[in-house]
Protein backbone atom coordinates (compact mmCIF):
# COMPACT_ATOMS: atom_id res chain seq x y z
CA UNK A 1 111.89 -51.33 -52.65
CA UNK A 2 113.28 -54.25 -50.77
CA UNK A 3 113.46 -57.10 -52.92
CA UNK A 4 111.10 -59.32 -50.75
CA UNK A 5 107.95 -57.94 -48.43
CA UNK A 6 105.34 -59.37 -46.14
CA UNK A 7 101.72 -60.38 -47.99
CA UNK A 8 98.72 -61.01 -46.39
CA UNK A 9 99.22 -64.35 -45.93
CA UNK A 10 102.71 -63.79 -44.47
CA UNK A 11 103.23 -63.69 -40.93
CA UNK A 12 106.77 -62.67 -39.57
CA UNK A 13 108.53 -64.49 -37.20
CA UNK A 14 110.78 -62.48 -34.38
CA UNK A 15 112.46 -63.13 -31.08
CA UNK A 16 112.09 -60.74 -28.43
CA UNK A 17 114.06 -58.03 -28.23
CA UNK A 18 115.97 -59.07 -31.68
CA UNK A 19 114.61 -58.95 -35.45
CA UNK A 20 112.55 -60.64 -38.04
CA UNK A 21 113.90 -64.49 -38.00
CA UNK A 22 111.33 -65.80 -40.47
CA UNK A 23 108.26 -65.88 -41.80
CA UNK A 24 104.98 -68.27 -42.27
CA UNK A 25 103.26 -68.09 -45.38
CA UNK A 26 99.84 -69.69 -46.74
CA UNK A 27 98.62 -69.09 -50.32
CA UNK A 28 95.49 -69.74 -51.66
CA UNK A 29 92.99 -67.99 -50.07
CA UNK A 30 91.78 -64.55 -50.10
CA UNK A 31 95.15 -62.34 -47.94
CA UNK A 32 92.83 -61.73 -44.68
CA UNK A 33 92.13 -65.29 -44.68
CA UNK A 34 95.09 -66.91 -45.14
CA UNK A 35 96.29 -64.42 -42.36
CA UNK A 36 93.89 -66.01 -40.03
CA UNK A 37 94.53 -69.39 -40.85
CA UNK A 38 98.14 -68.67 -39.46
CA UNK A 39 97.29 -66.78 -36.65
CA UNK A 40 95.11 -70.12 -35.66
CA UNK A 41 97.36 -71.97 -36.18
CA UNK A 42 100.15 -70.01 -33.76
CA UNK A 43 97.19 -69.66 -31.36
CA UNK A 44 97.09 -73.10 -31.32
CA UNK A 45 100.62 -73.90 -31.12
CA UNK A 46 101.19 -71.83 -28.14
CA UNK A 47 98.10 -72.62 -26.51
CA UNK A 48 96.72 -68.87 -26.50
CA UNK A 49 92.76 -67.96 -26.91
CA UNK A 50 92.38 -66.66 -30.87
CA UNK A 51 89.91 -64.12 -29.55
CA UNK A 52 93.07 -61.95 -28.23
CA UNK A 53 95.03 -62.36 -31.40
CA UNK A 54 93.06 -62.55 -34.46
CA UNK A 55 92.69 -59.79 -36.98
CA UNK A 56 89.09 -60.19 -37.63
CA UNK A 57 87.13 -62.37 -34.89
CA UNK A 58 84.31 -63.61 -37.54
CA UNK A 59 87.48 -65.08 -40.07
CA UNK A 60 88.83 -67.06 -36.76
């Protein structure tokens, strides 16, 4: 087993056409939502509509 992994509320971070650079990660809320907190907040960011990129459209 690798000594770290991706949670819930990680979200990995890659460049195109590379590999994983990073990662994001909330705690605190239940995994799915702390998913969706990031993916509105990278929605956000790069000014792209959440209803294309969330998980779950009702946790948006």
């Amino acid at each position: 087993m690798p000594p770290f992994t991706s949670h819930g509320g990680c979200f990995q971070i890659r460049i195109r056409n590379t590999s994983v650079i990073g990662t994001i990660t909330v705690s605190g809320l239940p995994q799915h939502k702390d998913h969706n907190l990031i993916v509105a907040v990278l929605a956000n960011w790069l000014v792209q509509p959440i209803a294309e990129l969330a998980l779950d459209k009702s946790d948006a």
